[in-house]
C-alpha atoms as a PDB file:
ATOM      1  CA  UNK A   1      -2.497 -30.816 -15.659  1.00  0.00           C
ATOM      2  CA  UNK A   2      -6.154 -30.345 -13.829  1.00  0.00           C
ATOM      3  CA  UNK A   3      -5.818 -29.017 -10.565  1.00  0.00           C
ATOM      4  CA  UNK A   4      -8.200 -32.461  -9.387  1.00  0.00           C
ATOM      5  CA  UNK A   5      -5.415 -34.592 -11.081  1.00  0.00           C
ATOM      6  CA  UNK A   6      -2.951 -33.383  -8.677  1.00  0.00           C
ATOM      7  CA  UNK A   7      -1.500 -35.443  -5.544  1.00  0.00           C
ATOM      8  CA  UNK A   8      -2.819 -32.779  -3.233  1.00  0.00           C
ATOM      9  CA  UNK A   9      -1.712 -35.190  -0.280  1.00  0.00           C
ATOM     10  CA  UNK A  10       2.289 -34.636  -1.102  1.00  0.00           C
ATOM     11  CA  UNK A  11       1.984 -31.547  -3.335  1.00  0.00           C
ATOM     12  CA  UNK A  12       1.246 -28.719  -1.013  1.00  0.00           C
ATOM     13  CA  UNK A  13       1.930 -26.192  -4.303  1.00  0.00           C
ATOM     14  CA  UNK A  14       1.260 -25.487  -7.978  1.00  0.00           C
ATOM     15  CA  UNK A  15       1.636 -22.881 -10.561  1.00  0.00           C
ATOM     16  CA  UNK A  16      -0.189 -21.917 -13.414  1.00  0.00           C
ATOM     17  CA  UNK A  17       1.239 -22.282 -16.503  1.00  0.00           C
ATOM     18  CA  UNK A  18       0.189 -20.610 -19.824  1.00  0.00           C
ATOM     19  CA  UNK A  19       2.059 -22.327 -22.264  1.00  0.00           C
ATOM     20  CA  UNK A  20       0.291 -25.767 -21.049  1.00  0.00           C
ATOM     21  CA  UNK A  21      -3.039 -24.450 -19.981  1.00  0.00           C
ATOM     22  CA  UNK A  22      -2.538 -26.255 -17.014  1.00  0.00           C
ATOM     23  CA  UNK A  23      -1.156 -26.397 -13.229  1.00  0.00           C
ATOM     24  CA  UNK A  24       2.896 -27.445 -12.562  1.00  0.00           C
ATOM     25  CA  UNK A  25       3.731 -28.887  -9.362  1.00  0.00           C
ATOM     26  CA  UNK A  26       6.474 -26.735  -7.446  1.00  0.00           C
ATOM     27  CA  UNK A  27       9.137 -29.074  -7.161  1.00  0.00           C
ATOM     28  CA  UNK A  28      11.937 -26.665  -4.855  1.00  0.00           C
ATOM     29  CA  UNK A  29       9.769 -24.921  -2.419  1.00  0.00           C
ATOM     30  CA  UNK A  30      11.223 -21.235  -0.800  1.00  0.00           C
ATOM     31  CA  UNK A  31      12.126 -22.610   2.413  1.00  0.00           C
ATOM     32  CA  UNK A  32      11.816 -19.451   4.183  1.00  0.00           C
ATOM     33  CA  UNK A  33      10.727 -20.246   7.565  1.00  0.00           C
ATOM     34  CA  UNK A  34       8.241 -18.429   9.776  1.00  0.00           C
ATOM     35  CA  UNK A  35       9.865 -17.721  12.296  1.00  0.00           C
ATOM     36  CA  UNK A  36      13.103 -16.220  10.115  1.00  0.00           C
ATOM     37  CA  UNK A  37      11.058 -13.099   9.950  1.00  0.00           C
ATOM     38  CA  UNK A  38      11.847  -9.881  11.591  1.00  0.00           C
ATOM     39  CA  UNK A  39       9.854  -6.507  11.452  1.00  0.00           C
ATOM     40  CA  UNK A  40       6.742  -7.562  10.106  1.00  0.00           C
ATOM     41  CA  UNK A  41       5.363  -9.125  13.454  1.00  0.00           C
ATOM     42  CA  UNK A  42       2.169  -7.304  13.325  1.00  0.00           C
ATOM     43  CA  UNK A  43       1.593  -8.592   9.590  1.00  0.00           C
ATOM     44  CA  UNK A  44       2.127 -11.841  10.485  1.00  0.00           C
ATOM     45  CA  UNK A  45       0.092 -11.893  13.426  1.00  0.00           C
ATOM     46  CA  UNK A  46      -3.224 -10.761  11.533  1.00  0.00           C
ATOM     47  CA  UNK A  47      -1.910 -13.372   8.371  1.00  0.00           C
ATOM     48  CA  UNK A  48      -1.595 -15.911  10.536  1.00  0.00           C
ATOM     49  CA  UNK A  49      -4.993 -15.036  12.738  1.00  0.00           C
ATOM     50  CA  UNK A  50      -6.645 -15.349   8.889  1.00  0.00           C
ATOM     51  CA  UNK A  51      -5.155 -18.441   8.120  1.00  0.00           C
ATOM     52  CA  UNK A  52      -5.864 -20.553  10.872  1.00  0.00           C
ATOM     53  CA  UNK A  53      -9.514 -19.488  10.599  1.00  0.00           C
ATOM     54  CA  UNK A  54      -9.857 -20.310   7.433  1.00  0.00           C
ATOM     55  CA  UNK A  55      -8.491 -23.814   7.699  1.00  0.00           C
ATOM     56  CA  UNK A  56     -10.921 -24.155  11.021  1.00  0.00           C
ATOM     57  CA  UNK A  57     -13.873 -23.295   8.645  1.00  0.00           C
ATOM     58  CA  UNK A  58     -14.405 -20.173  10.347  1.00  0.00           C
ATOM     59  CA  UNK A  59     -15.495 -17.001   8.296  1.00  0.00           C
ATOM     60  CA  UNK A  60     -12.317 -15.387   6.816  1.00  0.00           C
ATOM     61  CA  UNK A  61     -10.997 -12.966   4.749  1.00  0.00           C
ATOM     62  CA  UNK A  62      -9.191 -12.614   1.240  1.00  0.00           C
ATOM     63  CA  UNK A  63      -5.650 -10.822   1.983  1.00  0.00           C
ATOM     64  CA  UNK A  64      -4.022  -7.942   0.269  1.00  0.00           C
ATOM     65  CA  UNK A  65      -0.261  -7.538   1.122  1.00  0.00           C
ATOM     66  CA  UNK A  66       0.287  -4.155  -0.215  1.00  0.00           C
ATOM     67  CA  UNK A  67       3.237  -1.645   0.350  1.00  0.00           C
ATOM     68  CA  UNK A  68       6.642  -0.505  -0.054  1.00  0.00           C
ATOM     69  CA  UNK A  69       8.982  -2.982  -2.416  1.00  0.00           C
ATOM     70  CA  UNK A  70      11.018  -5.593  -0.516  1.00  0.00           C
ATOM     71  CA  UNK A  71       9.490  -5.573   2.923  1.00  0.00           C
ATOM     72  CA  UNK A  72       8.057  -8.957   3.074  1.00  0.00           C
ATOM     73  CA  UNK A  73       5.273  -9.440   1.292  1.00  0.00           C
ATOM     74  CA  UNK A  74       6.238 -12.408  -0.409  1.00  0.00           C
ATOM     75  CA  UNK A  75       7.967 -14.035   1.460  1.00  0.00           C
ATOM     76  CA  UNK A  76       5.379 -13.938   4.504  1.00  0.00           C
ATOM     77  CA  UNK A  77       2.883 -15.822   1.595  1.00  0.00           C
ATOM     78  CA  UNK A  78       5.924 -18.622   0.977  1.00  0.00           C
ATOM     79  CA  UNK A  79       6.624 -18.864   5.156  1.00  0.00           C
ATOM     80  CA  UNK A  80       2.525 -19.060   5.559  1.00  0.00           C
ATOM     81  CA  UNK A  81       2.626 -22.057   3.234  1.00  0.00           C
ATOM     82  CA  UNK A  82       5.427 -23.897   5.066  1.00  0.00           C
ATOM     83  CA  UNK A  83       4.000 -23.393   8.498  1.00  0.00           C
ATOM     84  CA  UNK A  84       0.517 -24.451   7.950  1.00  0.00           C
ATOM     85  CA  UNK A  85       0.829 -27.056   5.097  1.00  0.00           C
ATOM     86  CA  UNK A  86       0.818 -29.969   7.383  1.00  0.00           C
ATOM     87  CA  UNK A  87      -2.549 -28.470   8.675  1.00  0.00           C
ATOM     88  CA  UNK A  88      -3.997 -28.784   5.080  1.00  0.00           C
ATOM     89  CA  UNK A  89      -3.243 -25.774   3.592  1.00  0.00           C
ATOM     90  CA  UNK A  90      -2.495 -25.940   0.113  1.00  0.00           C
ATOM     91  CA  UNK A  91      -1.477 -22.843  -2.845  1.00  0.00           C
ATOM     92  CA  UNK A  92      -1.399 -22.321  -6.243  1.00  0.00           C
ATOM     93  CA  UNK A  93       0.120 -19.384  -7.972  1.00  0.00           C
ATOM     94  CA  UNK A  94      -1.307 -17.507 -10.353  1.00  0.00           C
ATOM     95  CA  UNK A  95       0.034 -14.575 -12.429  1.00  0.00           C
ATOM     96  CA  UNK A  96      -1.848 -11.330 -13.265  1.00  0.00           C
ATOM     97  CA  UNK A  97      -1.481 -12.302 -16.757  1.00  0.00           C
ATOM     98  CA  UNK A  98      -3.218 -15.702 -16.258  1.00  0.00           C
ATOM     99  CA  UNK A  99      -6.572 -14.084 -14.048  1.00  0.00           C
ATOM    100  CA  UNK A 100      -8.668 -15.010 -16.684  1.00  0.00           C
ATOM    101  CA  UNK A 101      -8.168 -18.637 -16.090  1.00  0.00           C
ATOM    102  CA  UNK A 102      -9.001 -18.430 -12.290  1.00  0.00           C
ATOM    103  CA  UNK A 103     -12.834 -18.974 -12.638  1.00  0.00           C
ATOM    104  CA  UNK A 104     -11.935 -22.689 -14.388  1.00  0.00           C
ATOM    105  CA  UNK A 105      -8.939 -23.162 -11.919  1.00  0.00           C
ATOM    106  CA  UNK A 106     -11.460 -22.446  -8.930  1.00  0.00           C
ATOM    107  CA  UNK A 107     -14.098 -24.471 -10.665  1.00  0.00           C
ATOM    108  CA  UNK A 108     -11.344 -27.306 -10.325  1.00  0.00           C
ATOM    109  CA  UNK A 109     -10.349 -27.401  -6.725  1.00  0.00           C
ATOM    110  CA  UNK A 110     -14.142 -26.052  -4.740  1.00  0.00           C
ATOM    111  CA  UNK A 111     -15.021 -29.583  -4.159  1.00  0.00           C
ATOM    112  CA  UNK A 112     -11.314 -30.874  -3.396  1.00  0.00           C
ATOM    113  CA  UNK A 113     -10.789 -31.547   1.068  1.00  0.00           C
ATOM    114  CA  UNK A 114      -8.115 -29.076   0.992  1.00  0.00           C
ATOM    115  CA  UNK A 115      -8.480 -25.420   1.886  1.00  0.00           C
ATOM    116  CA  UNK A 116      -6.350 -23.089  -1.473  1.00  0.00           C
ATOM    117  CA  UNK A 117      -4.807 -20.479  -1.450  1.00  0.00           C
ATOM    118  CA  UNK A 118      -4.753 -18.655  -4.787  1.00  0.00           C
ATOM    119  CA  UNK A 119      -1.446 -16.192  -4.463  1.00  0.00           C
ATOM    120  CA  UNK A 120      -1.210 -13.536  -6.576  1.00  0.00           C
ATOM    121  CA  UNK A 121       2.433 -11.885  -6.550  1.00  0.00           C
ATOM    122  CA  UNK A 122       3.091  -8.294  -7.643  1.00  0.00           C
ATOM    123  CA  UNK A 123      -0.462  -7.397  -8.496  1.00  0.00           C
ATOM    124  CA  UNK A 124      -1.388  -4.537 -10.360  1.00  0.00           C
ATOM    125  CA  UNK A 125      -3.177  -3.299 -13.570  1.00  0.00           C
ATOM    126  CA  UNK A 126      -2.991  -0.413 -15.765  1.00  0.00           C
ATOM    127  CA  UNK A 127      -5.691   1.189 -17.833  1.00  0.00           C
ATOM    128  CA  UNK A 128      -7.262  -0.936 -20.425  1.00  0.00           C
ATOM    129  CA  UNK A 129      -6.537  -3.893 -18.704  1.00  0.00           C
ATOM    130  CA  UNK A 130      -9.798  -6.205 -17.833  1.00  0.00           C
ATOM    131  CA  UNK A 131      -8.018  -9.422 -16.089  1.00  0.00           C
ATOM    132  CA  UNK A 132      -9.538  -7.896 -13.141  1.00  0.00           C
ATOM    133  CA  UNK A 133     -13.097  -8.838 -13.468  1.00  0.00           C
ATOM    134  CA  UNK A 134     -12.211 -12.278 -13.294  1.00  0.00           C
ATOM    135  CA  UNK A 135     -10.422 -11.589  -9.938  1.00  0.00           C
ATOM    136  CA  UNK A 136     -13.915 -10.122  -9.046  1.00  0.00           C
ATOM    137  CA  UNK A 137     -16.177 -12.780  -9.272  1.00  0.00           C
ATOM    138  CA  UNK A 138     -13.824 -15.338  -7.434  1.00  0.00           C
ATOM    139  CA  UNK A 139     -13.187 -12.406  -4.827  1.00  0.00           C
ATOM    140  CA  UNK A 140     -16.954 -11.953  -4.011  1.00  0.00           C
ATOM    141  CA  UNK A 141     -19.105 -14.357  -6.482  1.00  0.00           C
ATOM    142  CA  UNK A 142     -21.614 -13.482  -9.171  1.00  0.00           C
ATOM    143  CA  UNK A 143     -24.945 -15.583  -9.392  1.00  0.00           C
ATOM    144  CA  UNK A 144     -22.693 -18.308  -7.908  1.00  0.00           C
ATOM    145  CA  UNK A 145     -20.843 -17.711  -4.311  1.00  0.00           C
ATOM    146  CA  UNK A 146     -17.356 -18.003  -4.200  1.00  0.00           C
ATOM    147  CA  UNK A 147     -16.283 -21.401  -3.002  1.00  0.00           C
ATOM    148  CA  UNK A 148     -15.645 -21.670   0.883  1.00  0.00           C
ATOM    149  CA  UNK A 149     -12.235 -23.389   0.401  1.00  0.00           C
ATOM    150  CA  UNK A 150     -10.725 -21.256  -1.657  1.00  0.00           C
ATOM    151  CA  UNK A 151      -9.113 -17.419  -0.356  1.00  0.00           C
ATOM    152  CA  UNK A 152      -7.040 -15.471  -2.607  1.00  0.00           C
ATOM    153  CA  UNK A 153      -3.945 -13.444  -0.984  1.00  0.00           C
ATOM    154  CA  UNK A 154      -2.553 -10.827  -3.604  1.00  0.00           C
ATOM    155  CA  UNK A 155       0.721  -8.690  -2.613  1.00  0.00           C
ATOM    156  CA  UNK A 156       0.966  -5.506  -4.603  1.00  0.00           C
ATOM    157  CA  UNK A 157       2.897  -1.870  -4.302  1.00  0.00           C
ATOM    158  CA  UNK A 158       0.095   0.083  -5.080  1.00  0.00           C
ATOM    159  CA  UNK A 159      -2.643   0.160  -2.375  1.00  0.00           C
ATOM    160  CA  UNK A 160      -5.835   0.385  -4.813  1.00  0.00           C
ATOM    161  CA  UNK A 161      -4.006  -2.074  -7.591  1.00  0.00           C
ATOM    162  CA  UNK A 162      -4.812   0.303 -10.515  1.00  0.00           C
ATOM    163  CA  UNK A 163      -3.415   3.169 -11.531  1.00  0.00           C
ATOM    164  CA  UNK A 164      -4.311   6.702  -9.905  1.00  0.00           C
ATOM    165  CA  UNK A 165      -4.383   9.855 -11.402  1.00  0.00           C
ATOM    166  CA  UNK A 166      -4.334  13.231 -10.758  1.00  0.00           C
ATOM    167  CA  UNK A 167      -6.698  14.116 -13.149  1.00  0.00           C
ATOM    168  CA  UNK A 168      -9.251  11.349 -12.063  1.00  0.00           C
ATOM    169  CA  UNK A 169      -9.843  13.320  -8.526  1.00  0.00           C
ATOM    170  CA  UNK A 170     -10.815  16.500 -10.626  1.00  0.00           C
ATOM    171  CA  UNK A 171     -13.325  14.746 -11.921  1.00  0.00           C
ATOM    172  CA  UNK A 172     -14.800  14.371  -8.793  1.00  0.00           C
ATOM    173  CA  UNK A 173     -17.703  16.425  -7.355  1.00  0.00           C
ATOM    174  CA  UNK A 174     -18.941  18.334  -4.324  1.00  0.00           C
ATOM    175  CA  UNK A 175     -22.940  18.081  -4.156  1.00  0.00           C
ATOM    176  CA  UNK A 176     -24.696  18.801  -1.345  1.00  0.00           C
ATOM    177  CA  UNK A 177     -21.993  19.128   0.797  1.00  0.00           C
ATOM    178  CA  UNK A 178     -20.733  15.149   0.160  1.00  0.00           C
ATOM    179  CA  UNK A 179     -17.901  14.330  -1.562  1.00  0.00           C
ATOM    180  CA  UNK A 180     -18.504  12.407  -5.079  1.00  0.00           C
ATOM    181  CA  UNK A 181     -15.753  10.050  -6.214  1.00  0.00           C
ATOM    182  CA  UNK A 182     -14.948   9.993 -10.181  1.00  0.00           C
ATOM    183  CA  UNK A 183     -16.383   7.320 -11.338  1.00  0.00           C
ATOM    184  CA  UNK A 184     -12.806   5.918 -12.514  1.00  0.00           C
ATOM    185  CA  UNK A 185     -11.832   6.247  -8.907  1.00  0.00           C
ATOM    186  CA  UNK A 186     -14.721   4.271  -7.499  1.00  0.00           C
ATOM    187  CA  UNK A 187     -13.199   1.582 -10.492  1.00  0.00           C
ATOM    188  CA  UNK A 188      -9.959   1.788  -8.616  1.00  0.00           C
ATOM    189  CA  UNK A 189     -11.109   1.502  -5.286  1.00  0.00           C
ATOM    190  CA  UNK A 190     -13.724  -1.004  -5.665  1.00  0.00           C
ATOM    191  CA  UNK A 191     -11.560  -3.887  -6.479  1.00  0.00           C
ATOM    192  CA  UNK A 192      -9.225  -3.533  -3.099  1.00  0.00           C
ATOM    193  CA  UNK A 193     -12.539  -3.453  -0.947  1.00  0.00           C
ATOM    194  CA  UNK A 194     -13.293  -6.927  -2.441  1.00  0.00           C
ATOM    195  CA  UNK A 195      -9.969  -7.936  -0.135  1.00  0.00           C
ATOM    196  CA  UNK A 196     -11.610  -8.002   3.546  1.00  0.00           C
ATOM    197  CA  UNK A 197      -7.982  -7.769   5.212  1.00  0.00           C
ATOM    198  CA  UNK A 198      -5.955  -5.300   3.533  1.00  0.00           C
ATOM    199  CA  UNK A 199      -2.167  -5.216   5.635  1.00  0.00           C
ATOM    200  CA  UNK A 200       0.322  -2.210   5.043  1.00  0.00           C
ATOM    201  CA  UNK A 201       4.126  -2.605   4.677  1.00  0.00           C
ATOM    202  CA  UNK A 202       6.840   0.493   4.936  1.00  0.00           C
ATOM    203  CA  UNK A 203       9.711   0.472   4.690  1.00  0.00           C
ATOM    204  CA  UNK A 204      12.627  -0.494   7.711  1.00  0.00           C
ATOM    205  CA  UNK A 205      13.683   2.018  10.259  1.00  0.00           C
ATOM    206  CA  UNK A 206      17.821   1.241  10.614  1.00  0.00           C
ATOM    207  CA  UNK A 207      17.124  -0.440  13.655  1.00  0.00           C
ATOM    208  CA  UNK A 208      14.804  -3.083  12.050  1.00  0.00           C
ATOM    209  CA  UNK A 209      16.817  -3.280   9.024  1.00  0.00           C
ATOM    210  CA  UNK A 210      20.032  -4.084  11.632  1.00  0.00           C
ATOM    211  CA  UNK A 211      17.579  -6.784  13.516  1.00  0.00           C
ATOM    212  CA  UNK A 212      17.159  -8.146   9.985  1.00  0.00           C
ATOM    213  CA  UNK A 213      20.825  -8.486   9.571  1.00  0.00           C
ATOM    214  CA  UNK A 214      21.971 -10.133  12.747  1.00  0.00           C
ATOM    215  CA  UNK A 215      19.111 -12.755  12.637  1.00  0.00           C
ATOM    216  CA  UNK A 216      20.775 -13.436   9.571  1.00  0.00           C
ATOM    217  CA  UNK A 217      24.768 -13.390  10.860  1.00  0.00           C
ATOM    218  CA  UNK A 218      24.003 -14.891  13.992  1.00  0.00           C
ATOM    219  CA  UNK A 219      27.883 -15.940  15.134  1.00  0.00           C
ATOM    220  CA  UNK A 220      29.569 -12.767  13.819  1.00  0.00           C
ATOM    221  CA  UNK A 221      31.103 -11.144  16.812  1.00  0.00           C
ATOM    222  CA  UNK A 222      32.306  -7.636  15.990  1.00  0.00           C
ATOM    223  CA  UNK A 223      28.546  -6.455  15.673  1.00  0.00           C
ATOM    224  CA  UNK A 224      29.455  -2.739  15.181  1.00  0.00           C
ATOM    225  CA  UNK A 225      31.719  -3.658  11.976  1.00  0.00           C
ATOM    226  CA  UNK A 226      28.892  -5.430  10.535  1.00  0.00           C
ATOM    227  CA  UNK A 227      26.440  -2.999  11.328  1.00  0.00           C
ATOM    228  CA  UNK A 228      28.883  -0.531   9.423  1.00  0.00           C
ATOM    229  CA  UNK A 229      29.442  -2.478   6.436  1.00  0.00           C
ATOM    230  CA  UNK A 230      25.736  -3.234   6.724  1.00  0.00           C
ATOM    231  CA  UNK A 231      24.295   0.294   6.921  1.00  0.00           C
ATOM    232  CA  UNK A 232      26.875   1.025   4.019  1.00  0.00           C
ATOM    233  CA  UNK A 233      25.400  -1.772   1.701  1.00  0.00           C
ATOM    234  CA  UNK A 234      22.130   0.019   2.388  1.00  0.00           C
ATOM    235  CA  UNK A 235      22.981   3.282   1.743  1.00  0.00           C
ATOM    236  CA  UNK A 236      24.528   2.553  -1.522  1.00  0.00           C
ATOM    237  CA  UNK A 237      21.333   0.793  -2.532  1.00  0.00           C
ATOM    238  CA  UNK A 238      19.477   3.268  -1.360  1.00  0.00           C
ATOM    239  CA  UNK A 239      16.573   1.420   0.493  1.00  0.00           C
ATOM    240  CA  UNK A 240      16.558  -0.209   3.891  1.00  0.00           C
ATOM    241  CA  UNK A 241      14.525  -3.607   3.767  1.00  0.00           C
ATOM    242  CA  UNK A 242      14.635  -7.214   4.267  1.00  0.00           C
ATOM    243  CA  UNK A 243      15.289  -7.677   0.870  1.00  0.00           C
ATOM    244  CA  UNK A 244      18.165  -5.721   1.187  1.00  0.00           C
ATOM    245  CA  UNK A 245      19.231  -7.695   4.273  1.00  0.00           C
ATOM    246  CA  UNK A 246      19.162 -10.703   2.796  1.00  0.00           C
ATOM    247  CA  UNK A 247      21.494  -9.468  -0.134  1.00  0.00           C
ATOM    248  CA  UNK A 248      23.745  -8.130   2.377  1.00  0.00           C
ATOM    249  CA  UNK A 249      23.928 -11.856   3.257  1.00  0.00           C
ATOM    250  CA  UNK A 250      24.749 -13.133   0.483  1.00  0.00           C
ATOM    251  CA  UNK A 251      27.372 -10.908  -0.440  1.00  0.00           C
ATOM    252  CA  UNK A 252      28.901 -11.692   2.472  1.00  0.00           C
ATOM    253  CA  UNK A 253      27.721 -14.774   3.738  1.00  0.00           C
ATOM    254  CA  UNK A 254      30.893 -17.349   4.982  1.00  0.00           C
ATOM    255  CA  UNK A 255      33.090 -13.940   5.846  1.00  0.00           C
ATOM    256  CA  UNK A 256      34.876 -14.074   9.218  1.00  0.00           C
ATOM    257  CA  UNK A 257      34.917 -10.047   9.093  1.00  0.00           C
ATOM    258  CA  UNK A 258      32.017  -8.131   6.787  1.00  0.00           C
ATOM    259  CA  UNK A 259      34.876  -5.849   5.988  1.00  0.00           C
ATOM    260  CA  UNK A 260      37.234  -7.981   4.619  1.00  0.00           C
END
């Protein structure tokens, strides 16, 4: 399906898929809600800041998400979309794998009265990989600027989105008393600059994490036995994170006492 044969007035979401050379409409949207967020504030703030410019036609700024795994990188993206889709935003996902279709999907949707978001999930790319010139020219523009309704937001755990390698900083050089950069790590870092908002996640101190879990169990009583069995769930994981809090939920979601 072409992205200018879609509803766009009731479908606030596609997906690309590569099987059909076409978009999917999302059917059962995440309805994580913005507000259901906890230790990301500052994130969201600059996200949201973005956003709303964007959809005002003021200047804005493609969005990298990057950091450590299950802090809320995602699902910031999927609570953006439900808070501002009434306001005309609209999204359409796009694997890594897929990049090399984003010029035509692009080409599709620049004259459309929407403003897109093309999201990018778990972005990164090893060596050999070239899906990321494509990414490029949509980011920036070649002969042709990039179209002023379309931004892309990309989450990723690695803060450059390639590989980096020891052996890549020997290569670089000390003339004239200025540092040189390899030329493979001016490759690496040259495709993050392209993202003019780039927003850091780390991981949650035990106090956020515990936020994180009573905004989830908000009628449990005994707070310090769920905090226990909470902290415990963590530790055994090894990682303290939202994602983490919201399997804590579910493992114990509809239990009068965490402990039981």
């Amino acid at each position: 399906m072409k992205a200018a044969t879609i509803d766009w007035a009731t479908t606030p979401a596609a997906v690309w898929r590569r099987h059909r050379s076409g978009l999917r409409v999302i059917r059962r949207l995440d309805p994580i809600q913005w507000q259901a967020l906890t230790g990301i504030e500052r994130q969201q703030q600059a996200l949201a800041r973005n956003t709303e410019r964007f959809l005002a036609g003021d200047p804005s700024n493609n969005v990298l998400l990057w950091g450590a795994r299950g802090t809320g990188k995602s699902s910031v993206i999927k609570a953006l979309l439900n808070r501002y889709q009434d306001r005309g935003l609209r999204m359409i996902e796009v694997d890594k794998d897929d990049l090399v279709n984003l010029p035509e999907i692009v080409d599709d949707i620049c004259d459309l009265p929407y403003r897109f978001v093309i999201f990018c999930d778990d972005l990164s790319f090893d060596v050999g990989e070239t899906g990321y010139k494509a990414l490029k020219s949509v980011l920036e523009g070649s002969l042709e600027l990039p179209p002023e309704n379309v931004r892309v937001y990309a989450t990723s755990n690695r803060r450059h989105l390639m590989p980096e390698f020891m052996s890549d900083n020997l290569k670089s050089e000390l003339r004239d008393g200025e540092l040189h950069p390899a030329e493979a790590i001016e490759e690496q870092v040259s495709l993050a600059d392209r993202f003019g908002l780039q927003l850091s996640f780390y991981p949650f101190s035990q106090q956020v994490y515990l936020q994180a879990v009573d905004a989830l169990f908000p009628d449990v009583a005994d707070r310090e036995a769920l905090h226990q069995e909470a902290i415990r769930f963590a530790t055994a994981k090894g990682v303290r994170n939202g994602r983490s809090a919201q399997q804590f939920y579910r493992h114990f979601a509809g239990d009068h006492n965490p402990e039981r």
